[in-house]
PDB file of N, CA and C in Angstrom:
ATOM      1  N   UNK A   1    -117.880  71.798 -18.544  1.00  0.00           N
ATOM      2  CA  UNK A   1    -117.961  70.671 -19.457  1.00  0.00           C
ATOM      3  C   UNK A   1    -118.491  71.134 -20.801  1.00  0.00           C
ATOM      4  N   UNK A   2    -118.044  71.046 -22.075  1.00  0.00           N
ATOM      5  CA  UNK A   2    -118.277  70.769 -23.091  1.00  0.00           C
ATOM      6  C   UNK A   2    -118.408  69.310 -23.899  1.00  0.00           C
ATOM      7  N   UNK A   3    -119.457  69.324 -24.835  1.00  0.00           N
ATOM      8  CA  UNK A   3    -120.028  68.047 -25.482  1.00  0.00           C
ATOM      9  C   UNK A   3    -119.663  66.908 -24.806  1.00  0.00           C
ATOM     10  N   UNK A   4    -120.231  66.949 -23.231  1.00  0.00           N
ATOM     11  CA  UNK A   4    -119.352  65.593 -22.583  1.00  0.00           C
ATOM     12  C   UNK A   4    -118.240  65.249 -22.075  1.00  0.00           C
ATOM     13  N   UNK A   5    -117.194  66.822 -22.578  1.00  0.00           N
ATOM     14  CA  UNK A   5    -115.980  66.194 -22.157  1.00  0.00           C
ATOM     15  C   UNK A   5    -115.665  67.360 -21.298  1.00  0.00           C
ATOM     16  N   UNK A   6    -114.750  66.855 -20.250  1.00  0.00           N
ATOM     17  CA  UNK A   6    -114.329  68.086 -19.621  1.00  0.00           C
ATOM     18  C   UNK A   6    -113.111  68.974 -20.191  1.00  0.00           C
ATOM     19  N   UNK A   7    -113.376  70.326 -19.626  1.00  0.00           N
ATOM     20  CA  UNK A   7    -112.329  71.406 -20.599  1.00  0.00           C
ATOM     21  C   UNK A   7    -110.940  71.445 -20.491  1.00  0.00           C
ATOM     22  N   UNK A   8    -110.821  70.592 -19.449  1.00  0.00           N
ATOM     23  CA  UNK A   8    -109.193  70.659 -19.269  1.00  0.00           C
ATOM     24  C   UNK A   8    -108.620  69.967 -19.567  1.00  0.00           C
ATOM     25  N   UNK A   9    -108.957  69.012 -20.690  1.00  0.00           N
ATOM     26  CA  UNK A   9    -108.698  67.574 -21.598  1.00  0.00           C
ATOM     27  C   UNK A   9    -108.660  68.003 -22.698  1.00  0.00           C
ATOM     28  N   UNK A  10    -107.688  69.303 -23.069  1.00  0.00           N
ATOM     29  CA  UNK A  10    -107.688  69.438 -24.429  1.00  0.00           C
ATOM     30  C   UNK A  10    -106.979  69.526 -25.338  1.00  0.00           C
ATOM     31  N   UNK A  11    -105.882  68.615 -24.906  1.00  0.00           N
ATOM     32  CA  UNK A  11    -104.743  68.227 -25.171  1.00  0.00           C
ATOM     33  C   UNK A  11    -104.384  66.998 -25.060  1.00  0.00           C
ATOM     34  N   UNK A  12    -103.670  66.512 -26.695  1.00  0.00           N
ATOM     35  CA  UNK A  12    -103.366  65.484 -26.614  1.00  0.00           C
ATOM     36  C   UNK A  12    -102.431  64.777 -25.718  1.00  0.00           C
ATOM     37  N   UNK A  13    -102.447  63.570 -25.071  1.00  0.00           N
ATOM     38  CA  UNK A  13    -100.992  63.412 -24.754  1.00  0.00           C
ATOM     39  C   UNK A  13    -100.098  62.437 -25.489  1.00  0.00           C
ATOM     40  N   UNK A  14     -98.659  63.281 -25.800  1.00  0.00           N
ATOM     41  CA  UNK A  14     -98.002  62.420 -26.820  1.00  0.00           C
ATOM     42  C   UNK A  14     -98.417  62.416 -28.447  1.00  0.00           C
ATOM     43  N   UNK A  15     -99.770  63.004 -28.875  1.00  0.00           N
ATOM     44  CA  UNK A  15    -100.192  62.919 -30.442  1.00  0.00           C
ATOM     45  C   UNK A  15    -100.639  61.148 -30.108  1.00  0.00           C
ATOM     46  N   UNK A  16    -100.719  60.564 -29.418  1.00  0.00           N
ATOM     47  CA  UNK A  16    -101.190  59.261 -29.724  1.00  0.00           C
ATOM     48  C   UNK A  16    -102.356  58.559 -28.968  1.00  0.00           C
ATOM     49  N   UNK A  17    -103.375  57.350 -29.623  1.00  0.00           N
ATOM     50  CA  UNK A  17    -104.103  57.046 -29.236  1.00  0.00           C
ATOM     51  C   UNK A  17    -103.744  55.412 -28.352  1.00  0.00           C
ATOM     52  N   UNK A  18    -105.101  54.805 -28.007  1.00  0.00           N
ATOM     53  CA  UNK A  18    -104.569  53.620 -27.613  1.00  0.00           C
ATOM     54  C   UNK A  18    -103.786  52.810 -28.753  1.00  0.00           C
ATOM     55  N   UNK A  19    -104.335  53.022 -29.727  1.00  0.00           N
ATOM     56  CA  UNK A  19    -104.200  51.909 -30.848  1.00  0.00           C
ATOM     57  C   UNK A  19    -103.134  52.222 -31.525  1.00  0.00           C
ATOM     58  N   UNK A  20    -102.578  53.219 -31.427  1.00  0.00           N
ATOM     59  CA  UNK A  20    -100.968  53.589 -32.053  1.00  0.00           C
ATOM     60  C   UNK A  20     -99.821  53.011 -31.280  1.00  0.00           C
ATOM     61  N   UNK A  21     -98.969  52.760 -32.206  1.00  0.00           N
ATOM     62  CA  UNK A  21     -97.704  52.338 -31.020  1.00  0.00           C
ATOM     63  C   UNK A  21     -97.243  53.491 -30.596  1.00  0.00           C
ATOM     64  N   UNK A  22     -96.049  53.237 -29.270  1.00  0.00           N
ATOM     65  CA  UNK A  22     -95.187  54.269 -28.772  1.00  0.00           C
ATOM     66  C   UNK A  22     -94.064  54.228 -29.588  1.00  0.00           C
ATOM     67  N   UNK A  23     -94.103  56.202 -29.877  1.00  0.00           N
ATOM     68  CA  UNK A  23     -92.919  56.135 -30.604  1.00  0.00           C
ATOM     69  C   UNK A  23     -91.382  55.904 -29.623  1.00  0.00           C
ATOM     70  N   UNK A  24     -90.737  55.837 -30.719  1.00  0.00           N
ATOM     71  CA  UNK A  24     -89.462  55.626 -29.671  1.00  0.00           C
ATOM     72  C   UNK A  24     -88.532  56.669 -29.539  1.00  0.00           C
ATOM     73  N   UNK A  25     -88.041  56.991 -28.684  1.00  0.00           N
ATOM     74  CA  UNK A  25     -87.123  58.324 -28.364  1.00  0.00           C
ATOM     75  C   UNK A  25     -85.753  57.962 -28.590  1.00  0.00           C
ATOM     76  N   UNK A  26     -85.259  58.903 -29.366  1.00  0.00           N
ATOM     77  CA  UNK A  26     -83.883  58.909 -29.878  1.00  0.00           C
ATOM     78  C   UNK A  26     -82.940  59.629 -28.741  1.00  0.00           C
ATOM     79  N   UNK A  27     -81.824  59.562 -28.731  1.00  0.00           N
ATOM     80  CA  UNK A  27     -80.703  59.927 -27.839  1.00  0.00           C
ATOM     81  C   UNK A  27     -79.530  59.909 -28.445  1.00  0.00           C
ATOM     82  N   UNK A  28     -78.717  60.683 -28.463  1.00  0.00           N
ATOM     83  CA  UNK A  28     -77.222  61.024 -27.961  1.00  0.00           C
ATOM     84  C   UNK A  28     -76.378  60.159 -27.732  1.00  0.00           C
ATOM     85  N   UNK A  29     -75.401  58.871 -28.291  1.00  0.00           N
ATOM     86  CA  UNK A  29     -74.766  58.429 -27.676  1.00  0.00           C
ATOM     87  C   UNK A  29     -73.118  58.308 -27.845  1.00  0.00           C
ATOM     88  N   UNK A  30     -72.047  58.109 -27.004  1.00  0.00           N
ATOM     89  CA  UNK A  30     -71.013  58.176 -27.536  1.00  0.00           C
ATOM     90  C   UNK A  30     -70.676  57.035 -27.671  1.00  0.00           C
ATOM     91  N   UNK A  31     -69.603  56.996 -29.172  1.00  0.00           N
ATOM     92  CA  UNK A  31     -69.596  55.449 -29.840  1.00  0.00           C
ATOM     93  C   UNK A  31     -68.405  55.245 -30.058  1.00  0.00           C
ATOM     94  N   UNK A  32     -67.157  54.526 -29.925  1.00  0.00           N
ATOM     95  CA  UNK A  32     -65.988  55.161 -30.914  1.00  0.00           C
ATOM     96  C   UNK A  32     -65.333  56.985 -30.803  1.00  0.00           C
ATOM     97  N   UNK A  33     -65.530  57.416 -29.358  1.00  0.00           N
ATOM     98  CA  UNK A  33     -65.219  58.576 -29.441  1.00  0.00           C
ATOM     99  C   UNK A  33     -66.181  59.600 -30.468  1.00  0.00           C
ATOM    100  N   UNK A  34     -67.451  59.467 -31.014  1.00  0.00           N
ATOM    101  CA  UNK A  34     -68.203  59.935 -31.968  1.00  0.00           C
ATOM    102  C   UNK A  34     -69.432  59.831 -31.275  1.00  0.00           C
ATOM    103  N   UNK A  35     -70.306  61.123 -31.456  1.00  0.00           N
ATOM    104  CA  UNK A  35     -71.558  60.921 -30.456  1.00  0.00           C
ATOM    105  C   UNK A  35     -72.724  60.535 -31.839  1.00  0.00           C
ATOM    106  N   UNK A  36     -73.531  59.890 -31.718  1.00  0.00           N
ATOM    107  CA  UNK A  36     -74.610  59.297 -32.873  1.00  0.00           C
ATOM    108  C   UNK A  36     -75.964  59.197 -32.090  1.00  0.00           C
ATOM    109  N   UNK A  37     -76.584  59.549 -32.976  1.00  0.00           N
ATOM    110  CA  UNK A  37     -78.145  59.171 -32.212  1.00  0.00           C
ATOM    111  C   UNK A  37     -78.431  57.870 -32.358  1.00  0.00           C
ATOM    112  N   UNK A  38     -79.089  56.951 -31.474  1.00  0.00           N
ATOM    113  CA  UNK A  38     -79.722  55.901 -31.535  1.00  0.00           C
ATOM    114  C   UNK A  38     -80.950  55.638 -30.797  1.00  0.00           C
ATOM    115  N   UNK A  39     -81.718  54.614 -30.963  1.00  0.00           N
ATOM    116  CA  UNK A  39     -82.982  54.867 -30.801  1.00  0.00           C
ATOM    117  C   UNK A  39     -83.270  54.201 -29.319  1.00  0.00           C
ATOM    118  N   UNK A  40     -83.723  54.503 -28.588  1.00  0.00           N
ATOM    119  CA  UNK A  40     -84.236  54.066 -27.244  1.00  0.00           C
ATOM    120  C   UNK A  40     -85.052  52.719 -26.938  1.00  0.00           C
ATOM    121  N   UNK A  41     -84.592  51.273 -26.377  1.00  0.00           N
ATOM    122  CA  UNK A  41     -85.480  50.449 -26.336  1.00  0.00           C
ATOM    123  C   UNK A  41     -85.674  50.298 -24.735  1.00  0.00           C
ATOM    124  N   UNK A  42     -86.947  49.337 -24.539  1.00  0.00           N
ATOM    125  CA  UNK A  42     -87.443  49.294 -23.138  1.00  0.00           C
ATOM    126  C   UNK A  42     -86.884  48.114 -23.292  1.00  0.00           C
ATOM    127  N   UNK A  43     -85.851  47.755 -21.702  1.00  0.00           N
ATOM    128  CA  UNK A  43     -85.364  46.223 -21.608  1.00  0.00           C
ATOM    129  C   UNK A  43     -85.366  45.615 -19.924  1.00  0.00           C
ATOM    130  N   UNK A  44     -85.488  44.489 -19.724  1.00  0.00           N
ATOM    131  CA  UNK A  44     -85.333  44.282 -18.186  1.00  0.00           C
ATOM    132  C   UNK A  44     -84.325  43.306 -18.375  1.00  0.00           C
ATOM    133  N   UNK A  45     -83.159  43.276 -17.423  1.00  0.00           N
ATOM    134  CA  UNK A  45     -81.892  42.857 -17.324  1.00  0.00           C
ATOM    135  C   UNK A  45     -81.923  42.626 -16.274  1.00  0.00           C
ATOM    136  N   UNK A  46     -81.762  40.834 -16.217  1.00  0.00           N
ATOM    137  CA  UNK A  46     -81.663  39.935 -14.988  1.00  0.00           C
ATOM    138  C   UNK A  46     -80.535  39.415 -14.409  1.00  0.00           C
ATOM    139  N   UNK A  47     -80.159  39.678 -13.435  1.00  0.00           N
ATOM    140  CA  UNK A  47     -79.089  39.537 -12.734  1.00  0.00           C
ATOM    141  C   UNK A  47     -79.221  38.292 -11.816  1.00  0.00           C
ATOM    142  N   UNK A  48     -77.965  37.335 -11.930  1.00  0.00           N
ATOM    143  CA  UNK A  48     -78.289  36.401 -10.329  1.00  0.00           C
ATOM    144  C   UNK A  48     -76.724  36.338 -10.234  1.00  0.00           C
ATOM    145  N   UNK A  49     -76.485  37.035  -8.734  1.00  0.00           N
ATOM    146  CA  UNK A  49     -75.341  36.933  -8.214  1.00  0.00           C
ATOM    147  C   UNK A  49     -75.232  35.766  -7.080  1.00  0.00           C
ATOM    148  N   UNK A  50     -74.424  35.183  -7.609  1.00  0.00           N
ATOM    149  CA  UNK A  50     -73.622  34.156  -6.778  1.00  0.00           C
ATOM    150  C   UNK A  50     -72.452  34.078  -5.964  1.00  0.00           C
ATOM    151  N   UNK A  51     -71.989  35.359  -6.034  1.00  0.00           N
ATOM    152  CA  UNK A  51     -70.889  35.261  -5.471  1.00  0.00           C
ATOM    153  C   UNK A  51     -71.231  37.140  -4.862  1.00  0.00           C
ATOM    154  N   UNK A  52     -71.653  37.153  -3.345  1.00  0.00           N
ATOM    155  CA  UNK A  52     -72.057  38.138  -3.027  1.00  0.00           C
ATOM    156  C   UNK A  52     -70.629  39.261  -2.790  1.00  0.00           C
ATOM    157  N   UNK A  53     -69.191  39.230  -2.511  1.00  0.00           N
ATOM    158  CA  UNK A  53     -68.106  39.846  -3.101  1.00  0.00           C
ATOM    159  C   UNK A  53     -68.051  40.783  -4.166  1.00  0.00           C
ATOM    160  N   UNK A  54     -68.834  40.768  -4.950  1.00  0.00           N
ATOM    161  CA  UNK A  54     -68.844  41.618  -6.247  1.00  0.00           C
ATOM    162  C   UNK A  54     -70.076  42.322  -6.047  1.00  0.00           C
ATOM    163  N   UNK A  55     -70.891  42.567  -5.282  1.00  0.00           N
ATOM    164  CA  UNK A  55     -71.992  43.469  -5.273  1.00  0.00           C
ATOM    165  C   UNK A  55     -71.710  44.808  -5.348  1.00  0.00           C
ATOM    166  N   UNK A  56     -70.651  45.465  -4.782  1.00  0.00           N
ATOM    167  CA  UNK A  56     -70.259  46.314  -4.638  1.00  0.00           C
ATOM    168  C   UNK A  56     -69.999  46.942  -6.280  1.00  0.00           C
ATOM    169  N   UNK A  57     -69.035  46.330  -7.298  1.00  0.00           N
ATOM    170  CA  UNK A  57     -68.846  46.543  -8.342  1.00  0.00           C
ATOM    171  C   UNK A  57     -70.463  46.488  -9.542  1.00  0.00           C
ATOM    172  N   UNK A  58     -71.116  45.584  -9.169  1.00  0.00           N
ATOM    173  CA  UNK A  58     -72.666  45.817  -9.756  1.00  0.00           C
ATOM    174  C   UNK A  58     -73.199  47.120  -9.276  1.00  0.00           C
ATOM    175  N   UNK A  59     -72.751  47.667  -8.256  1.00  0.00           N
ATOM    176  CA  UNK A  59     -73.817  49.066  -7.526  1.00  0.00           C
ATOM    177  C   UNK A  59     -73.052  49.662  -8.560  1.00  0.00           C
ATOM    178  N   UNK A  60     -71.946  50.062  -8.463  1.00  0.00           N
ATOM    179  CA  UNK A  60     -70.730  50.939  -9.543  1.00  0.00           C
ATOM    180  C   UNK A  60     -71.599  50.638 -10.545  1.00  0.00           C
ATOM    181  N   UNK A  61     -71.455  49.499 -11.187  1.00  0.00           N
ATOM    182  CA  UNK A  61     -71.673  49.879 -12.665  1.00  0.00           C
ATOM    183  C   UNK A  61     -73.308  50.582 -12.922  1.00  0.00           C
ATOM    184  N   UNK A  62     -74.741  49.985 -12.389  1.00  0.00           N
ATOM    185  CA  UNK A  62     -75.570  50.049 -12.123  1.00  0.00           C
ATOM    186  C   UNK A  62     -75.900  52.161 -12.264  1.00  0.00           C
ATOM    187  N   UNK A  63     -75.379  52.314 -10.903  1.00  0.00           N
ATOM    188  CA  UNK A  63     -75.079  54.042 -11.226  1.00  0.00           C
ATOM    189  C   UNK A  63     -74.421  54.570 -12.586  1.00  0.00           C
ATOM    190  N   UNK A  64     -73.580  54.311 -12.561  1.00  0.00           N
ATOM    191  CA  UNK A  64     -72.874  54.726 -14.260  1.00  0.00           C
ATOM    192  C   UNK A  64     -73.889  55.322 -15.062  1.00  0.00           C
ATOM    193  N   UNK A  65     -74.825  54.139 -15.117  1.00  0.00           N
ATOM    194  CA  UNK A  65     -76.027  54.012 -16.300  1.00  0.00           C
ATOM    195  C   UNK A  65     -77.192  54.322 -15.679  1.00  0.00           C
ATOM    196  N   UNK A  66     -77.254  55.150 -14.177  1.00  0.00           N
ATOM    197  CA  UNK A  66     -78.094  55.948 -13.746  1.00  0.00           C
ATOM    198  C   UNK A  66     -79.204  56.390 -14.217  1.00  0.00           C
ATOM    199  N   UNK A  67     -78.931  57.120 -15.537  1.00  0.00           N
ATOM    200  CA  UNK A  67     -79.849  58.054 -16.146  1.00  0.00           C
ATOM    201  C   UNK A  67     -80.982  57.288 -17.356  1.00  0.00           C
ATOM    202  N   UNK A  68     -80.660  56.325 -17.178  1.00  0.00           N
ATOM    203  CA  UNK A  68     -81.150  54.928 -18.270  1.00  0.00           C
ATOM    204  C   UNK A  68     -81.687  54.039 -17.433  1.00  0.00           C
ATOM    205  N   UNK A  69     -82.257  54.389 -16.492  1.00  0.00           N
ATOM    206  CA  UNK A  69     -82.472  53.213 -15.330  1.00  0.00           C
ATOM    207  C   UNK A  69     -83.721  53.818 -15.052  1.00  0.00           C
ATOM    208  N   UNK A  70     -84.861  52.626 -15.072  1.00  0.00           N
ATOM    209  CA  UNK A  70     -86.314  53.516 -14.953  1.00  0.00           C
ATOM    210  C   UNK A  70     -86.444  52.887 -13.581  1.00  0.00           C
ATOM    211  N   UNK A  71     -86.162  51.601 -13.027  1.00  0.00           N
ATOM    212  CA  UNK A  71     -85.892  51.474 -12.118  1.00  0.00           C
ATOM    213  C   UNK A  71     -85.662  49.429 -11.446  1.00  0.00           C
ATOM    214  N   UNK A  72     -85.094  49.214 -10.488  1.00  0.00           N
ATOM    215  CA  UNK A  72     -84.442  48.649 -10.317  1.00  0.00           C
ATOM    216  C   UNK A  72     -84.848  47.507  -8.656  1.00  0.00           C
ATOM    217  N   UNK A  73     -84.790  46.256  -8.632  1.00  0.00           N
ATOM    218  CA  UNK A  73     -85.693  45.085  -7.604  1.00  0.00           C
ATOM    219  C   UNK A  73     -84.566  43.935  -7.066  1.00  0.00           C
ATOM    220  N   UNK A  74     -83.858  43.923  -5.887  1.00  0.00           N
ATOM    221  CA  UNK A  74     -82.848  43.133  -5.956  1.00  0.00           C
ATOM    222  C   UNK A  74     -83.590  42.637  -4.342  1.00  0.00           C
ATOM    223  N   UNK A  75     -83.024  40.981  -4.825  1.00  0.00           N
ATOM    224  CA  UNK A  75     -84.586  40.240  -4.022  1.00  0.00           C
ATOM    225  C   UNK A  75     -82.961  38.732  -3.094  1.00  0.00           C
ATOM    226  N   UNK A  76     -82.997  39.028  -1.922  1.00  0.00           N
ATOM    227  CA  UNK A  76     -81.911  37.923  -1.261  1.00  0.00           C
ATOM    228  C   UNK A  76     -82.729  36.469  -1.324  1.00  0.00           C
ATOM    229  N   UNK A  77     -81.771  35.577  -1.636  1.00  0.00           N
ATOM    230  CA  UNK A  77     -82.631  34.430  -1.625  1.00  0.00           C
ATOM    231  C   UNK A  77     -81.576  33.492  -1.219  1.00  0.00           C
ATOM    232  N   UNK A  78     -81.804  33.828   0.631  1.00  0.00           N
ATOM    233  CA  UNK A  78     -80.550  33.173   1.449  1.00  0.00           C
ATOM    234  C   UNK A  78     -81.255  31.461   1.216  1.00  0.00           C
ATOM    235  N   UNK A  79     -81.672  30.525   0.932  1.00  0.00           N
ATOM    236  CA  UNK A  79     -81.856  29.224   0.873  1.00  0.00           C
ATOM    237  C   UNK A  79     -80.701  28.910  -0.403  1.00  0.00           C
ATOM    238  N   UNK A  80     -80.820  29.154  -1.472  1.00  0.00           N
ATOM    239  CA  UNK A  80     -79.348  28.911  -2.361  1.00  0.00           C
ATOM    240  C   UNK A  80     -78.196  30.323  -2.155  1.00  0.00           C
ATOM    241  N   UNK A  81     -78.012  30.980  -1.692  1.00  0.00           N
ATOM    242  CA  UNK A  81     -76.936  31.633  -1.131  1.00  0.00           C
ATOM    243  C   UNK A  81     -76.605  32.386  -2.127  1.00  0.00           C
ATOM    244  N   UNK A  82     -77.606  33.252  -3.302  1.00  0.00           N
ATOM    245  CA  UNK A  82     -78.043  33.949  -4.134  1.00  0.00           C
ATOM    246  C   UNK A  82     -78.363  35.214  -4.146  1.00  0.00           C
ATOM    247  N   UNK A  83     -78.067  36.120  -4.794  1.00  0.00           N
ATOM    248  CA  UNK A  83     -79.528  37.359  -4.924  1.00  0.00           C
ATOM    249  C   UNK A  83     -79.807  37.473  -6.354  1.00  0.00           C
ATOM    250  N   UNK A  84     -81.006  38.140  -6.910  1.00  0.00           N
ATOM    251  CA  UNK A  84     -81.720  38.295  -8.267  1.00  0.00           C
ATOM    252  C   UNK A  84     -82.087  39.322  -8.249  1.00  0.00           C
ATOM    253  N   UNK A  85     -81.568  39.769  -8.977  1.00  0.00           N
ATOM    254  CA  UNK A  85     -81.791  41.305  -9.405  1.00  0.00           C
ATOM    255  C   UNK A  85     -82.729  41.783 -10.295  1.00  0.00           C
ATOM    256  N   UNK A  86     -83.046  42.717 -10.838  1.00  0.00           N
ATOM    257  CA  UNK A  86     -83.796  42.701 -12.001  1.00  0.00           C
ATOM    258  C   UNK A  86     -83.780  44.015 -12.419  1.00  0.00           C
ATOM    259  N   UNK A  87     -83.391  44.752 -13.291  1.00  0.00           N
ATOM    260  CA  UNK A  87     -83.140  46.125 -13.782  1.00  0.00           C
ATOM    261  C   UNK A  87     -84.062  46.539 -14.800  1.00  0.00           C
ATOM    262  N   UNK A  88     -85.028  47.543 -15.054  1.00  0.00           N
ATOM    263  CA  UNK A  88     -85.939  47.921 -16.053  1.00  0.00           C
ATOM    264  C   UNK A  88     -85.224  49.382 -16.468  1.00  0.00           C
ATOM    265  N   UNK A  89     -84.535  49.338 -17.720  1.00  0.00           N
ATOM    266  CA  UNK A  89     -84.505  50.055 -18.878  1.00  0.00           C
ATOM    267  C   UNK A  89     -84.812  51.083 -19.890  1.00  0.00           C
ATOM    268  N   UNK A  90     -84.659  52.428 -20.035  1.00  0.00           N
ATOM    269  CA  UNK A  90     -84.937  52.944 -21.562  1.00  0.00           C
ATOM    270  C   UNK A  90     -83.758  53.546 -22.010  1.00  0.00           C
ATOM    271  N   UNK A  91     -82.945  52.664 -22.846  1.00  0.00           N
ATOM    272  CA  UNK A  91     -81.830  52.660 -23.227  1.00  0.00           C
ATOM    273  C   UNK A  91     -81.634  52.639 -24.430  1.00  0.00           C
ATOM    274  N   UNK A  92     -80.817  53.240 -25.669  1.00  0.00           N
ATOM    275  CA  UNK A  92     -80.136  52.407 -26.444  1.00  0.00           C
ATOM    276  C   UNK A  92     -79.582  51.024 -26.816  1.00  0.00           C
ATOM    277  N   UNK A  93     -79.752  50.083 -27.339  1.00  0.00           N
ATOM    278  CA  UNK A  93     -79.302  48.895 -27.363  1.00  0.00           C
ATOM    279  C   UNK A  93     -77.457  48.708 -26.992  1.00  0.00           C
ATOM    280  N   UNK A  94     -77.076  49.764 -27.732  1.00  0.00           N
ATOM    281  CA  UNK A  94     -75.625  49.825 -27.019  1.00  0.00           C
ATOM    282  C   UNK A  94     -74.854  49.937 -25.911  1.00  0.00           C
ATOM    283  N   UNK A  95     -75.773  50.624 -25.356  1.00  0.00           N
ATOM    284  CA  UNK A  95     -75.989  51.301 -24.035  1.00  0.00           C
ATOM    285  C   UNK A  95     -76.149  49.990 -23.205  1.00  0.00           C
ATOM    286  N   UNK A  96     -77.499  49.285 -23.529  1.00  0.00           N
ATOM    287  CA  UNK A  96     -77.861  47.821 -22.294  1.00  0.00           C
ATOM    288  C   UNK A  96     -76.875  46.987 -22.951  1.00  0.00           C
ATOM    289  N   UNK A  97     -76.131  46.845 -23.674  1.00  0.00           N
ATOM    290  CA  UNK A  97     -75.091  45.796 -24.166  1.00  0.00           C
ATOM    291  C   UNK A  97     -73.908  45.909 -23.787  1.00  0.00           C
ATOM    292  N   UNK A  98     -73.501  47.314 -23.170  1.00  0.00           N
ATOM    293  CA  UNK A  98     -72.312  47.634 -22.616  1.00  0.00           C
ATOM    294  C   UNK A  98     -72.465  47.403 -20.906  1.00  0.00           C
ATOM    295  N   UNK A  99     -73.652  47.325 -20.584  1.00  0.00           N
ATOM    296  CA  UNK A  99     -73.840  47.532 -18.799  1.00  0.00           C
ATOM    297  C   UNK A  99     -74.026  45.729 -18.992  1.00  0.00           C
ATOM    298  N   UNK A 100     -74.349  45.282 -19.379  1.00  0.00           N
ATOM    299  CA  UNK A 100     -74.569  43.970 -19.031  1.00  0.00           C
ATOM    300  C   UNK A 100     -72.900  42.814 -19.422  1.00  0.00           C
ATOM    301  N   UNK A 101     -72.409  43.832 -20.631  1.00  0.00           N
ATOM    302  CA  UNK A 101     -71.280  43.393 -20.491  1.00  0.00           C
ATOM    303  C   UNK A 101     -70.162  43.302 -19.695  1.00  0.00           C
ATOM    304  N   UNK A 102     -70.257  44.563 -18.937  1.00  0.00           N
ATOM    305  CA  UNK A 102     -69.441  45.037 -17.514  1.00  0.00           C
ATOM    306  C   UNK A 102     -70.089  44.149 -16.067  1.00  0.00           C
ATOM    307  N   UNK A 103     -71.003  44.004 -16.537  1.00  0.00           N
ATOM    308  CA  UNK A 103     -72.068  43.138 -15.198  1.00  0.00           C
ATOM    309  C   UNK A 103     -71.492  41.449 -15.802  1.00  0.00           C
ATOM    310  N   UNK A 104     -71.217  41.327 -16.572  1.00  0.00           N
ATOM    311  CA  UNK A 104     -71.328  39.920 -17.258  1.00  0.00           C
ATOM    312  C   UNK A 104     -69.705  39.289 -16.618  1.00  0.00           C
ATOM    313  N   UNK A 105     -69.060  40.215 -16.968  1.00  0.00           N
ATOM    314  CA  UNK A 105     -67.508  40.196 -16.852  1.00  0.00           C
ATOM    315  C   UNK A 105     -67.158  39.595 -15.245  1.00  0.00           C
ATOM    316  N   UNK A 106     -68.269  39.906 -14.416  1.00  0.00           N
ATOM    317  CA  UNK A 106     -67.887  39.788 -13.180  1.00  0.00           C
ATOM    318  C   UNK A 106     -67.969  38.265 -12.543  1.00  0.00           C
ATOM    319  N   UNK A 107     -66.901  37.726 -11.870  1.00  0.00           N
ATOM    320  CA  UNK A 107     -66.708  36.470 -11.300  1.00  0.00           C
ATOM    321  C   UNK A 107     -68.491  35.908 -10.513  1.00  0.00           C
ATOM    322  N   UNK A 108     -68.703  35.170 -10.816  1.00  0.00           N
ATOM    323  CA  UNK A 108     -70.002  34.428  -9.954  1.00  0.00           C
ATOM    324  C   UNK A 108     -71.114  35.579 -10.701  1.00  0.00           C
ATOM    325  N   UNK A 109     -71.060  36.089 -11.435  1.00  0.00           N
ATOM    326  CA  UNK A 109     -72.546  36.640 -11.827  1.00  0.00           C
ATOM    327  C   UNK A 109     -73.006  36.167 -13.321  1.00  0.00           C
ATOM    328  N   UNK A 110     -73.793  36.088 -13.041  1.00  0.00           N
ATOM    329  CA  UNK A 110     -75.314  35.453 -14.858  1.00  0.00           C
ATOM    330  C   UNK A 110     -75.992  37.005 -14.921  1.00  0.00           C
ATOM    331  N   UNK A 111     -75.655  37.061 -15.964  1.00  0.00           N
ATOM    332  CA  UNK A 111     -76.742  38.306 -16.497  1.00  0.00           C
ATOM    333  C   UNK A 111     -77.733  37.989 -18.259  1.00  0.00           C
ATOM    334  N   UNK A 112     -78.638  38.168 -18.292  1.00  0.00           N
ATOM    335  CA  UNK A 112     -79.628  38.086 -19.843  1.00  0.00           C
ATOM    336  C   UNK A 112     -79.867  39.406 -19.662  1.00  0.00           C
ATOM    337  N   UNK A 113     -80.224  39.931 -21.087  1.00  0.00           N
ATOM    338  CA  UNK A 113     -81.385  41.391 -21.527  1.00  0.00           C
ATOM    339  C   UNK A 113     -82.119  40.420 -22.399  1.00  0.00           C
ATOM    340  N   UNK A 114     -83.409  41.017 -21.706  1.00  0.00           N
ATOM    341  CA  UNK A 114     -84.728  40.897 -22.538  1.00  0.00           C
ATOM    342  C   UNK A 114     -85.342  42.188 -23.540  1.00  0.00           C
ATOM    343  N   UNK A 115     -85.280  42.164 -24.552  1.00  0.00           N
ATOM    344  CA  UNK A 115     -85.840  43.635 -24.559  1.00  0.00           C
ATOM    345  C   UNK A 115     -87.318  43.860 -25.382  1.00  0.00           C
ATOM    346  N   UNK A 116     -87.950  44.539 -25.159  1.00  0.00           N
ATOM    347  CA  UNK A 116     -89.114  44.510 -26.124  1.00  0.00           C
ATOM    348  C   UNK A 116     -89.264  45.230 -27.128  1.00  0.00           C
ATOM    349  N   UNK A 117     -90.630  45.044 -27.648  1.00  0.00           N
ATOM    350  CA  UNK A 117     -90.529  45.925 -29.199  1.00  0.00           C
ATOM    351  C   UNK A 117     -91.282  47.296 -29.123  1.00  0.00           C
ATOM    352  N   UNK A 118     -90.958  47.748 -27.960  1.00  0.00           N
ATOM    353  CA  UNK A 118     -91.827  48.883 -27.568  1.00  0.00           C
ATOM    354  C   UNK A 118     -90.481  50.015 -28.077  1.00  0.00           C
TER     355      UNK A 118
END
């Protein structure tokens, strides 16, 4: 231990404190056949399937966007003949606008993105 603190704490993590925001991480994306950086937001994307037939095509798309998926809560709620999903995010905005659009497209499903300012 030095002045109180222990020695193996001597490194920042990230360059940031509590009181700073998180920066946001840029990425790679393809747009128009053109790859562009854009900036990474945290989002949770709510799913309620109604029509349990199409689950199969939500797993598909869901994987696709694999690597953007921090992780993922799908909850049966046999009294209305439902399930609710709920997907957590660090994506590009283009990125959660294209998976929810492919999720959106599908017969008997409701999808929203929430996203924050993180």
């Amino acid at each position: 231990m030095q002045n109180g603190k222990n020695s193996n704490d001597n490194t920042k993590r990230n360059n940031t404190t509590q009181n700073e925001p998180l920066r946001k991480e840029t990425v790679r994306v393809e747009q128009n056949n053109e790859k562009i950086a854009a900036e990474c937001r945290i989002c949770v994307i709510s799913i309620i399937v109604s029509d349990l037939s199409v689950a199969e095509q939500i797993n598909a798309a869901l994987s696709a966007y694999g690597e953007y998926i921090i992780g993922r809560m799908g909850v049966p709620y046999k009294q209305k003949n439902v399930s609710v999903i709920s997907v957590a995010l660090d994506a590009p905005v283009e990125v959660t606008n294209a998976l929810t659009g492919k999720i959106g497209k599908l017969s008997g499903v409701y999808v929203k993105a929430l996203f924050g300012k993180i």
